[in-house]
PDB file of N, CA and C in Angstrom:
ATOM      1  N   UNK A   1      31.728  -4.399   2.403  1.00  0.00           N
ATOM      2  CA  UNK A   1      31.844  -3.773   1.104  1.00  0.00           C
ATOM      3  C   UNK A   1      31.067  -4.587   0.072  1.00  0.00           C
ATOM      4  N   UNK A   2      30.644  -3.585  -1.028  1.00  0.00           N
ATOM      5  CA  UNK A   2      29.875  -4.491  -1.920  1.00  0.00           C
ATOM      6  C   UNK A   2      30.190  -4.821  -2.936  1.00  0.00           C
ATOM      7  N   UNK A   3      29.899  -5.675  -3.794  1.00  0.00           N
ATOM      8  CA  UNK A   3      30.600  -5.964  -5.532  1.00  0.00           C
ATOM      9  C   UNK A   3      29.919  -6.646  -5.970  1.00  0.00           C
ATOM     10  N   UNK A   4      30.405  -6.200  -7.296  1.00  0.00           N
ATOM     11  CA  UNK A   4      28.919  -7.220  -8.357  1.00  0.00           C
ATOM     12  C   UNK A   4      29.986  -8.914  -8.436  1.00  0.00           C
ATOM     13  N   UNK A   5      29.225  -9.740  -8.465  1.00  0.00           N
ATOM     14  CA  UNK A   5      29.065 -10.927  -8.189  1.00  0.00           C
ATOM     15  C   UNK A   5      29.162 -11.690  -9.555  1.00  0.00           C
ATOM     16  N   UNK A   6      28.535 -11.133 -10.731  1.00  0.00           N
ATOM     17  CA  UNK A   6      28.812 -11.060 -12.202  1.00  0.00           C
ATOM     18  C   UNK A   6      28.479 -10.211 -13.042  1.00  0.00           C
ATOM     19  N   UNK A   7      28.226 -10.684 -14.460  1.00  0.00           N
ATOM     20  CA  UNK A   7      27.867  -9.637 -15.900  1.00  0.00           C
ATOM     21  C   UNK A   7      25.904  -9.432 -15.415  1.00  0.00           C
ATOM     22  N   UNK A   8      25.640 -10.608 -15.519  1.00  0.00           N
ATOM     23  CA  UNK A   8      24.489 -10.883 -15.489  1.00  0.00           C
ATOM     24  C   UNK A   8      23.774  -9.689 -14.317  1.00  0.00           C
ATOM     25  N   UNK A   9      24.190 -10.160 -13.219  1.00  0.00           N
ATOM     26  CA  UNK A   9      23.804  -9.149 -12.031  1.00  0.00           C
ATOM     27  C   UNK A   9      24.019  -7.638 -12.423  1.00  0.00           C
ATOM     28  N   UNK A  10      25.325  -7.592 -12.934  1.00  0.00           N
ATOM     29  CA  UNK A  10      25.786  -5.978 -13.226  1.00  0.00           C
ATOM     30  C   UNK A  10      24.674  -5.144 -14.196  1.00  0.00           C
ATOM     31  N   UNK A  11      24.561  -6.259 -15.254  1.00  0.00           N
ATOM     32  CA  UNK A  11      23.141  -6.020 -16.590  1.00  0.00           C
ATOM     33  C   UNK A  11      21.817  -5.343 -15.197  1.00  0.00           C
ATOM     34  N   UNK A  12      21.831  -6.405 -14.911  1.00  0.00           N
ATOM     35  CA  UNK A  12      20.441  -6.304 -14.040  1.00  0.00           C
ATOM     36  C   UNK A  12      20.481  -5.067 -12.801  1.00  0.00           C
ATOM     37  N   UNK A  13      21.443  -4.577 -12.587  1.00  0.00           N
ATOM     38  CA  UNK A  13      21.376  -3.344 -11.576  1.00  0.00           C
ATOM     39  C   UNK A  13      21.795  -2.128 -12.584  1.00  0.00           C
ATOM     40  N   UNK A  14      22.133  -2.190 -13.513  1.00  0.00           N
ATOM     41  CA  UNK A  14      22.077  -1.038 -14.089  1.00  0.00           C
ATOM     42  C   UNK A  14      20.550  -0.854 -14.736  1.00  0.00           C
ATOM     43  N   UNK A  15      20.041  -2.183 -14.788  1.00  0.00           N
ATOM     44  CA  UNK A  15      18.466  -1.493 -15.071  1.00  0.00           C
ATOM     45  C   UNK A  15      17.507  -1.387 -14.323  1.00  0.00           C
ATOM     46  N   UNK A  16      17.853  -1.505 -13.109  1.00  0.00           N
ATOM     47  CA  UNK A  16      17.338  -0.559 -12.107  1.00  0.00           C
ATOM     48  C   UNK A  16      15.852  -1.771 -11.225  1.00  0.00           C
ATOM     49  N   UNK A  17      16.365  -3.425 -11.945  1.00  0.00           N
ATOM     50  CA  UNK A  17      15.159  -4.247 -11.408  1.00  0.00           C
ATOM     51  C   UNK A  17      16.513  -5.068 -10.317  1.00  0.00           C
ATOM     52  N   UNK A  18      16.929  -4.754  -9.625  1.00  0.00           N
ATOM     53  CA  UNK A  18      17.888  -5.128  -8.775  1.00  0.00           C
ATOM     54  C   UNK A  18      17.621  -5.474  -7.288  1.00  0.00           C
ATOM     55  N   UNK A  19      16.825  -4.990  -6.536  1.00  0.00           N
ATOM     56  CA  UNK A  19      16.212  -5.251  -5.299  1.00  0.00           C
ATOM     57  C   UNK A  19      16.370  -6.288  -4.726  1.00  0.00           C
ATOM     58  N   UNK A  20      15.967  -7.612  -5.221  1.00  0.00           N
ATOM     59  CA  UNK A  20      16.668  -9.098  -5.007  1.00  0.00           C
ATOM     60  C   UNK A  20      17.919  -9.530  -5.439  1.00  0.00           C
ATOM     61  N   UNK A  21      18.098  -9.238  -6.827  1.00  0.00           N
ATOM     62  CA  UNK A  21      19.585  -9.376  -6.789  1.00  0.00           C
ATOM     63  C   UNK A  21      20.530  -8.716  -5.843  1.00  0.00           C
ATOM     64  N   UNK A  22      20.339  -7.272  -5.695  1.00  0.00           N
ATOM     65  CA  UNK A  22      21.252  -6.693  -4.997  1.00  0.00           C
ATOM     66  C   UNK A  22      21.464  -7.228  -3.192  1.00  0.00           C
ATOM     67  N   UNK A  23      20.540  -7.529  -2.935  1.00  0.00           N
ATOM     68  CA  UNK A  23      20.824  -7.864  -1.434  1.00  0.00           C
ATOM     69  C   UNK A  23      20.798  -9.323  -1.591  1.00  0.00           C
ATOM     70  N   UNK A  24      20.882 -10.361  -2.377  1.00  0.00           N
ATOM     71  CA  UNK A  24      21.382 -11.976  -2.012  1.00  0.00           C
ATOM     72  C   UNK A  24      22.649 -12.275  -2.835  1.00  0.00           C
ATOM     73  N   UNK A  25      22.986 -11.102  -3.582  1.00  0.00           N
ATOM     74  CA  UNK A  25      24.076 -11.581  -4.932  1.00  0.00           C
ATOM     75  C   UNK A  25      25.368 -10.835  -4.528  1.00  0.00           C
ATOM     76  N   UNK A  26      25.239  -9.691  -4.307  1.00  0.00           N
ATOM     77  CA  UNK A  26      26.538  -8.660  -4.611  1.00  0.00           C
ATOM     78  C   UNK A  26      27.274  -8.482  -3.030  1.00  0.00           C
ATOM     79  N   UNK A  27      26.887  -9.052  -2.177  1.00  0.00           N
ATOM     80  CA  UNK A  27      27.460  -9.526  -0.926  1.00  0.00           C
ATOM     81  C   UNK A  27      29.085  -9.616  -1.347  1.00  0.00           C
ATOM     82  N   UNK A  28      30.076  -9.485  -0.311  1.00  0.00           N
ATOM     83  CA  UNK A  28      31.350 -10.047  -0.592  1.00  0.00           C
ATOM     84  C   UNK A  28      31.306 -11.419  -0.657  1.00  0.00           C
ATOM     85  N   UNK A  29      30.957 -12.186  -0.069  1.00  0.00           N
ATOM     86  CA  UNK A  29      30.775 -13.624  -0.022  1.00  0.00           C
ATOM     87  C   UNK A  29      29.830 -13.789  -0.785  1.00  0.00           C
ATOM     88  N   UNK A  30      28.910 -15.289  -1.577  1.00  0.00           N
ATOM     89  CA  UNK A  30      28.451 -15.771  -1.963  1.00  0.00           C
ATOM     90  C   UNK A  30      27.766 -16.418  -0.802  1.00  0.00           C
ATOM     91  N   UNK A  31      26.173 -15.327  -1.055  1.00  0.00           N
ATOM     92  CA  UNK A  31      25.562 -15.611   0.799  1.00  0.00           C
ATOM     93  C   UNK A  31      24.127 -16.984   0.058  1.00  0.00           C
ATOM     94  N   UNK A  32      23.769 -16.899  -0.671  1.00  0.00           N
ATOM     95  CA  UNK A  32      22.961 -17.970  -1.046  1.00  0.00           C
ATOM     96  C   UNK A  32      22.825 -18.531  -2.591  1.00  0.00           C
ATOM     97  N   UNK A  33      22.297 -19.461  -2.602  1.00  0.00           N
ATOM     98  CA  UNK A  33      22.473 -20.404  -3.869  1.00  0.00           C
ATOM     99  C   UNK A  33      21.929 -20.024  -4.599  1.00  0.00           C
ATOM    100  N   UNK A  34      21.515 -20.318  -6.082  1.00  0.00           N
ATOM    101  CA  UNK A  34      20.992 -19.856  -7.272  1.00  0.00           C
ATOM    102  C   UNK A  34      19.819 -20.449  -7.344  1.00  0.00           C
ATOM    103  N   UNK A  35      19.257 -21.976  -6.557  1.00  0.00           N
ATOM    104  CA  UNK A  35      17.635 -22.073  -6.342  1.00  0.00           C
ATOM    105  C   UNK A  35      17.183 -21.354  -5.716  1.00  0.00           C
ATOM    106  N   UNK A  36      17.892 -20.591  -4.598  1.00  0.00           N
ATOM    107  CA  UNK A  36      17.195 -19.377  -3.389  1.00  0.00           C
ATOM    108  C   UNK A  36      16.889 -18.253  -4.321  1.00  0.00           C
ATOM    109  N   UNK A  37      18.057 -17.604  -5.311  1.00  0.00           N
ATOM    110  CA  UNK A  37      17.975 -16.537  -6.189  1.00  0.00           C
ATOM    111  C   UNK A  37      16.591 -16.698  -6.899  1.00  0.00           C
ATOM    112  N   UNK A  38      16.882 -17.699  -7.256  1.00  0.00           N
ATOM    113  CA  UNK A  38      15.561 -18.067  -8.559  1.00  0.00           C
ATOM    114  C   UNK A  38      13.896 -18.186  -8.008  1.00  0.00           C
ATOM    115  N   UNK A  39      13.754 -18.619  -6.451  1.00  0.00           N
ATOM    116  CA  UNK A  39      12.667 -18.955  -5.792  1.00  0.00           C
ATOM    117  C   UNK A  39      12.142 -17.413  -5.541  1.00  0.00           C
ATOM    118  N   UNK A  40      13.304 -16.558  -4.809  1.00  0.00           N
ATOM    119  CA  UNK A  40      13.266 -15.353  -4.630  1.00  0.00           C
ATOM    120  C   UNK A  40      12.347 -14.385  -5.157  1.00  0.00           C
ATOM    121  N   UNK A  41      13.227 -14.652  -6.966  1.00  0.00           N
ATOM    122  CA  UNK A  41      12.462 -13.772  -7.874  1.00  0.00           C
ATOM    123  C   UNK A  41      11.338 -14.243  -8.447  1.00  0.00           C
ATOM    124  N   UNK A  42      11.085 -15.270  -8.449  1.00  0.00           N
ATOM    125  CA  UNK A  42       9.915 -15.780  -8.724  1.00  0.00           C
ATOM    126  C   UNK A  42       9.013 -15.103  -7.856  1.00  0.00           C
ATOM    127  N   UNK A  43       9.005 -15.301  -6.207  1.00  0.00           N
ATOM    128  CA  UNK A  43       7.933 -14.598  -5.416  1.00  0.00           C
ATOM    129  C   UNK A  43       7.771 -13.348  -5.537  1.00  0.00           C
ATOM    130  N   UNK A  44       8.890 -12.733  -6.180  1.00  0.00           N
ATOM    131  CA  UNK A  44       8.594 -10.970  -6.210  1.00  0.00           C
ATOM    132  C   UNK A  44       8.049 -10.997  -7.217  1.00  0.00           C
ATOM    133  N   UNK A  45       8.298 -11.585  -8.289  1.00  0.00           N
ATOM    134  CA  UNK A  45       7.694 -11.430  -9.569  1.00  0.00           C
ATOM    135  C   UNK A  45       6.297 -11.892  -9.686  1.00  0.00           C
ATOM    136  N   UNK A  46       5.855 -12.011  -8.888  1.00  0.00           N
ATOM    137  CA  UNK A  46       4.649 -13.049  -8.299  1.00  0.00           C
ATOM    138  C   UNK A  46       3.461 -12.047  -7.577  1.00  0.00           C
ATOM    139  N   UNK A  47       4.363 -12.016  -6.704  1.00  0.00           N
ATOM    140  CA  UNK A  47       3.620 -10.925  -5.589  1.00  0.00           C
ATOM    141  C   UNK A  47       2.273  -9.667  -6.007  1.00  0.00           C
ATOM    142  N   UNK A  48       3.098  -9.045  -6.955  1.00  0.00           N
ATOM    143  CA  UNK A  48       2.445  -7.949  -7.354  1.00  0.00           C
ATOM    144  C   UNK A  48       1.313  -8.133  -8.354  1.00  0.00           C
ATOM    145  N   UNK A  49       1.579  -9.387  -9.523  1.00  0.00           N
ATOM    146  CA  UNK A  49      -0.146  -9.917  -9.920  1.00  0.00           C
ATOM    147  C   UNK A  49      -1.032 -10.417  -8.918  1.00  0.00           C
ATOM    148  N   UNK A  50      -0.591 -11.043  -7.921  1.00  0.00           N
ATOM    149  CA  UNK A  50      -1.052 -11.073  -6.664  1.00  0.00           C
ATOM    150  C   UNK A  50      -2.242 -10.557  -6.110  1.00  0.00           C
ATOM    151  N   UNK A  51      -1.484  -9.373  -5.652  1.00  0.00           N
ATOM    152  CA  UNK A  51      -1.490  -8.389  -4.910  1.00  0.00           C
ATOM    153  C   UNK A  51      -2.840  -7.858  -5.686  1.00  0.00           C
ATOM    154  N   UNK A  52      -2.549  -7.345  -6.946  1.00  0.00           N
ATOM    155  CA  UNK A  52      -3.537  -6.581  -7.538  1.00  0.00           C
ATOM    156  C   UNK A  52      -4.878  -7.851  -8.301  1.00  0.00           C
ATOM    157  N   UNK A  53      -4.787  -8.993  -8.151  1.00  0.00           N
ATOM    158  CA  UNK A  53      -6.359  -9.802  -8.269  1.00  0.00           C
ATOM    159  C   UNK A  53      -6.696  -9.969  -7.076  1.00  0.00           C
ATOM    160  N   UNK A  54      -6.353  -9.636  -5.549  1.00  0.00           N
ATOM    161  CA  UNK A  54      -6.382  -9.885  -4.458  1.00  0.00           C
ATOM    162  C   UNK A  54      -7.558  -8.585  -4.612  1.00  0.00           C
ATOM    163  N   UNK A  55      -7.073  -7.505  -4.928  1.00  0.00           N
ATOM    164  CA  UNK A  55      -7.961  -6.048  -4.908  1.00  0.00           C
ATOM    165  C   UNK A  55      -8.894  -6.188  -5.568  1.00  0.00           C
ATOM    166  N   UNK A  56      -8.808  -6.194  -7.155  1.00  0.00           N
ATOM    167  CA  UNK A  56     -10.084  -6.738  -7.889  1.00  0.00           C
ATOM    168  C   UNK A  56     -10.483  -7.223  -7.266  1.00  0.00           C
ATOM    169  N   UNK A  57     -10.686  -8.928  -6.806  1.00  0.00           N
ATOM    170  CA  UNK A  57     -11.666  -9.785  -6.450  1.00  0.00           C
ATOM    171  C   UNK A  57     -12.482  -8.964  -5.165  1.00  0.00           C
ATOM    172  N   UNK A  58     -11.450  -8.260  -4.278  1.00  0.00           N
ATOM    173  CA  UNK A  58     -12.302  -7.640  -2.810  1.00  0.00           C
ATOM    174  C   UNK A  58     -13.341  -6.450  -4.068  1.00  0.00           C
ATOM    175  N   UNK A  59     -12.797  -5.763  -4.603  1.00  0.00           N
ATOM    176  CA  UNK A  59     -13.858  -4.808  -5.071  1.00  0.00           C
ATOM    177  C   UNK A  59     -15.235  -5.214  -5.828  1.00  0.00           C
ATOM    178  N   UNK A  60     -14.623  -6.536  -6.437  1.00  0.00           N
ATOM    179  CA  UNK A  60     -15.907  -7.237  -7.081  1.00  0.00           C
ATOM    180  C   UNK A  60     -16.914  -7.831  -6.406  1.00  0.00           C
ATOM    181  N   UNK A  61     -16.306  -8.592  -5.149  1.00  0.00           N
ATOM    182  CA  UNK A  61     -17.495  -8.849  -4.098  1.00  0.00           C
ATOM    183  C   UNK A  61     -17.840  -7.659  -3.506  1.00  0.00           C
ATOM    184  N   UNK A  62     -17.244  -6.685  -3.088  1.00  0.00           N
ATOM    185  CA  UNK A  62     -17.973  -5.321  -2.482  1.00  0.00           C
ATOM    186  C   UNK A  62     -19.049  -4.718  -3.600  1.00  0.00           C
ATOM    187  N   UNK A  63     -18.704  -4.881  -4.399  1.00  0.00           N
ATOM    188  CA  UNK A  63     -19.513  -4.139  -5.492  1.00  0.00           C
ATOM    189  C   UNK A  63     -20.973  -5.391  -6.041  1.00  0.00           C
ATOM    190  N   UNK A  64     -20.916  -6.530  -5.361  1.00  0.00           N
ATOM    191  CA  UNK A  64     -21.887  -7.426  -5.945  1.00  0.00           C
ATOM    192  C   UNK A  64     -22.816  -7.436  -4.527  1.00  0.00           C
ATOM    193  N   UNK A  65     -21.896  -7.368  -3.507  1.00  0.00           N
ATOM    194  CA  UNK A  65     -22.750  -6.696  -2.084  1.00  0.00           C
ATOM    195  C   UNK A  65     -23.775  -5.870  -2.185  1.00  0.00           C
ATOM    196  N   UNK A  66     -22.945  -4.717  -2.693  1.00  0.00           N
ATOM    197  CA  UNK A  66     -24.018  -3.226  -2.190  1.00  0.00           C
ATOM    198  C   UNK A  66     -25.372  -3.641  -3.477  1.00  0.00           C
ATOM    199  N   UNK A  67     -24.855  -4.003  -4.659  1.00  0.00           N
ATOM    200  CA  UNK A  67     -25.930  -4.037  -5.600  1.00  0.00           C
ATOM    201  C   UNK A  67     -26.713  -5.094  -5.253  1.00  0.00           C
ATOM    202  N   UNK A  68     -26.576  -6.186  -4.586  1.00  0.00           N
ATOM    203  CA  UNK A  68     -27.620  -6.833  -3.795  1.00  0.00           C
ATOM    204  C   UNK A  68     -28.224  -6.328  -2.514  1.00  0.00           C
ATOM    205  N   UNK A  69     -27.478  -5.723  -1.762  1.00  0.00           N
ATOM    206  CA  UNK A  69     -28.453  -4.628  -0.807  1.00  0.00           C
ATOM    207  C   UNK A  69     -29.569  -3.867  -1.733  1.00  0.00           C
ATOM    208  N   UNK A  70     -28.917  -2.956  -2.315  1.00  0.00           N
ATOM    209  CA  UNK A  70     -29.759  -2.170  -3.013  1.00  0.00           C
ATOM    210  C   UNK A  70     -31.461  -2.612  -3.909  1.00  0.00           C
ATOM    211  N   UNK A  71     -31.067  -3.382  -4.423  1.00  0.00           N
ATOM    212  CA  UNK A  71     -32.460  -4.612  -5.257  1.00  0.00           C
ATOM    213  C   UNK A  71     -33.133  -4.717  -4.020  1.00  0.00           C
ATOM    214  N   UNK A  72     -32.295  -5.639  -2.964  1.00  0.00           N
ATOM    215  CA  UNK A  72     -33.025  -6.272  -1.441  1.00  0.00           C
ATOM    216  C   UNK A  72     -33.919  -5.318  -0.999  1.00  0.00           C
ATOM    217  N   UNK A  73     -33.186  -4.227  -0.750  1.00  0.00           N
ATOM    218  CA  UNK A  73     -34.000  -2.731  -0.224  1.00  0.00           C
ATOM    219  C   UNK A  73     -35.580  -2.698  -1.562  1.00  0.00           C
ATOM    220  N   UNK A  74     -34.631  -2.418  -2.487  1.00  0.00           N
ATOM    221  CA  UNK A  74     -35.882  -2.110  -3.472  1.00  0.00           C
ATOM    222  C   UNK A  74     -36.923  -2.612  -3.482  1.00  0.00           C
ATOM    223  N   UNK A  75     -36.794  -3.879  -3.818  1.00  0.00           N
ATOM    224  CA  UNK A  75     -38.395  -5.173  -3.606  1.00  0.00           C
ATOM    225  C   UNK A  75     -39.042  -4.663  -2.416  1.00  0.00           C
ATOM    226  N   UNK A  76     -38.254  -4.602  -0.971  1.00  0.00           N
ATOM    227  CA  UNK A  76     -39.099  -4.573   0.016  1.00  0.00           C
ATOM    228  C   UNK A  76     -39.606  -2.963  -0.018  1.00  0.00           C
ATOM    229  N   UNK A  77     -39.469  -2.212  -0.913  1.00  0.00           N
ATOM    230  CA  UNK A  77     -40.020  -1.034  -0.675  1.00  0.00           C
ATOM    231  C   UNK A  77     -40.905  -1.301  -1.581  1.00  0.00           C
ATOM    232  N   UNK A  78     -41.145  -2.562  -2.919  1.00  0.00           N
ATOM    233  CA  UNK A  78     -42.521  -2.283  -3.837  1.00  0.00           C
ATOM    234  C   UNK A  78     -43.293  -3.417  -3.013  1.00  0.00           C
ATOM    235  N   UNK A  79     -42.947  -4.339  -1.856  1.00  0.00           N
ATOM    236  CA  UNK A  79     -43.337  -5.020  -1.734  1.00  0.00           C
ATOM    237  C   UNK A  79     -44.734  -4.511  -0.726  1.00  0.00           C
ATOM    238  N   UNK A  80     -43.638  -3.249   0.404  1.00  0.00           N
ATOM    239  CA  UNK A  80     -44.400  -2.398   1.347  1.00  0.00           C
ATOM    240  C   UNK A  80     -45.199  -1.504   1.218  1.00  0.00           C
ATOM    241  N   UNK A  81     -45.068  -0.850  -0.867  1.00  0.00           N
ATOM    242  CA  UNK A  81     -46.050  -0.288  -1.177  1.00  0.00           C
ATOM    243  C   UNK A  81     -46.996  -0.916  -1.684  1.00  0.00           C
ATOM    244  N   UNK A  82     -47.080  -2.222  -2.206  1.00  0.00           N
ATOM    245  CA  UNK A  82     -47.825  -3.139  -2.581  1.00  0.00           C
ATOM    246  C   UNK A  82     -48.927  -3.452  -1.595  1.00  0.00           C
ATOM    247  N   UNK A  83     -48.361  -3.946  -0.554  1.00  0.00           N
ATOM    248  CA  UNK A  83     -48.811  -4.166   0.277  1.00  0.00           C
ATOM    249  C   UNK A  83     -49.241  -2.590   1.008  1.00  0.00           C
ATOM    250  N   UNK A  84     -49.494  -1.658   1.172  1.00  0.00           N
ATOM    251  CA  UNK A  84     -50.100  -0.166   1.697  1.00  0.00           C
ATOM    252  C   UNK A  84     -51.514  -0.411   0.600  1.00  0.00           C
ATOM    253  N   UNK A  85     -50.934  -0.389  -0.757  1.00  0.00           N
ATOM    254  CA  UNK A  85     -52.307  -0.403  -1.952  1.00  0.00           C
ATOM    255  C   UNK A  85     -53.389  -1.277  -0.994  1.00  0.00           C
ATOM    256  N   UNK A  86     -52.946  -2.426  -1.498  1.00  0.00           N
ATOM    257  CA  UNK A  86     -53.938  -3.470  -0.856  1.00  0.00           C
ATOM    258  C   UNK A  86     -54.557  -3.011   0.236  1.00  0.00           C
ATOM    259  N   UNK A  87     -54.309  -2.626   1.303  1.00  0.00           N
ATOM    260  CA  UNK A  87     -54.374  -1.912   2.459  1.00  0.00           C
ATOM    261  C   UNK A  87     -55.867  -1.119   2.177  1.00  0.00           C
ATOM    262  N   UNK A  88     -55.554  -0.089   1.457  1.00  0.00           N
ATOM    263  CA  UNK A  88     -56.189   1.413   1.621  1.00  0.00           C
ATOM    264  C   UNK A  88     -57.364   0.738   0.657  1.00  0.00           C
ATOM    265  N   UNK A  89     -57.100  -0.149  -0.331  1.00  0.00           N
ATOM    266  CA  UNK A  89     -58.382  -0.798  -1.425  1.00  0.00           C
ATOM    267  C   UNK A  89     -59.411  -1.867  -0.716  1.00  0.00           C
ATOM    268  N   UNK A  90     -58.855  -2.182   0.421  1.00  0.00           N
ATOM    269  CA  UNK A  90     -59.953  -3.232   1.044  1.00  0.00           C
ATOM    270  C   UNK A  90     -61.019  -2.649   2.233  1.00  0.00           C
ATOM    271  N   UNK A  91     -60.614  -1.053   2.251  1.00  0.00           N
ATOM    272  CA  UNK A  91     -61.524  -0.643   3.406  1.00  0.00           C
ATOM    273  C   UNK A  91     -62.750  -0.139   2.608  1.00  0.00           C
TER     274      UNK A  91
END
């Protein structure tokens, strides 16, 4: 069976950010300590700026990729018409 554990917790599940509290706090027993609570929410609270500069940074190197393919390609296509000119002007 479950129960709120205190005010504090009760505050915090009625506003609906409860996820960690609710499964280490509202236990019948007192299943872990308040540095575990606190480490806990720290990593969740953590996670998700995380998570989303983890994405940025992959999209920013994908996106600094292709636009260096693209230039790479380019040169060697003025380089190959450069080189055709020269070509057709020396006969």
């Amino acid at each position: 069976m479950l129960r709120l554990a205190s005010r504090f917790i009760a505050t915090v599940e009625a506003s609906g950010d409860s996820s960690i509290m609710h499964l280490f706090c509202c236990l019948d027993s007192w299943t872990a300590l308040c540095s575990s609570i606190i480490v806990m929410a720290t990593v969740q609270s953590l996670f998700i700026p995380f998570a989303m500069s983890s994405i940025a940074h992959y999209l920013l190197v994908t996106f600094w990729m292709l636009l260096g393919m693209i230039f790479h390609a380019r040169m060697i296509d003025v380089a190959d018409f450069n080189h055709k000119i020269m070509a057709c002007s020396k006969k």
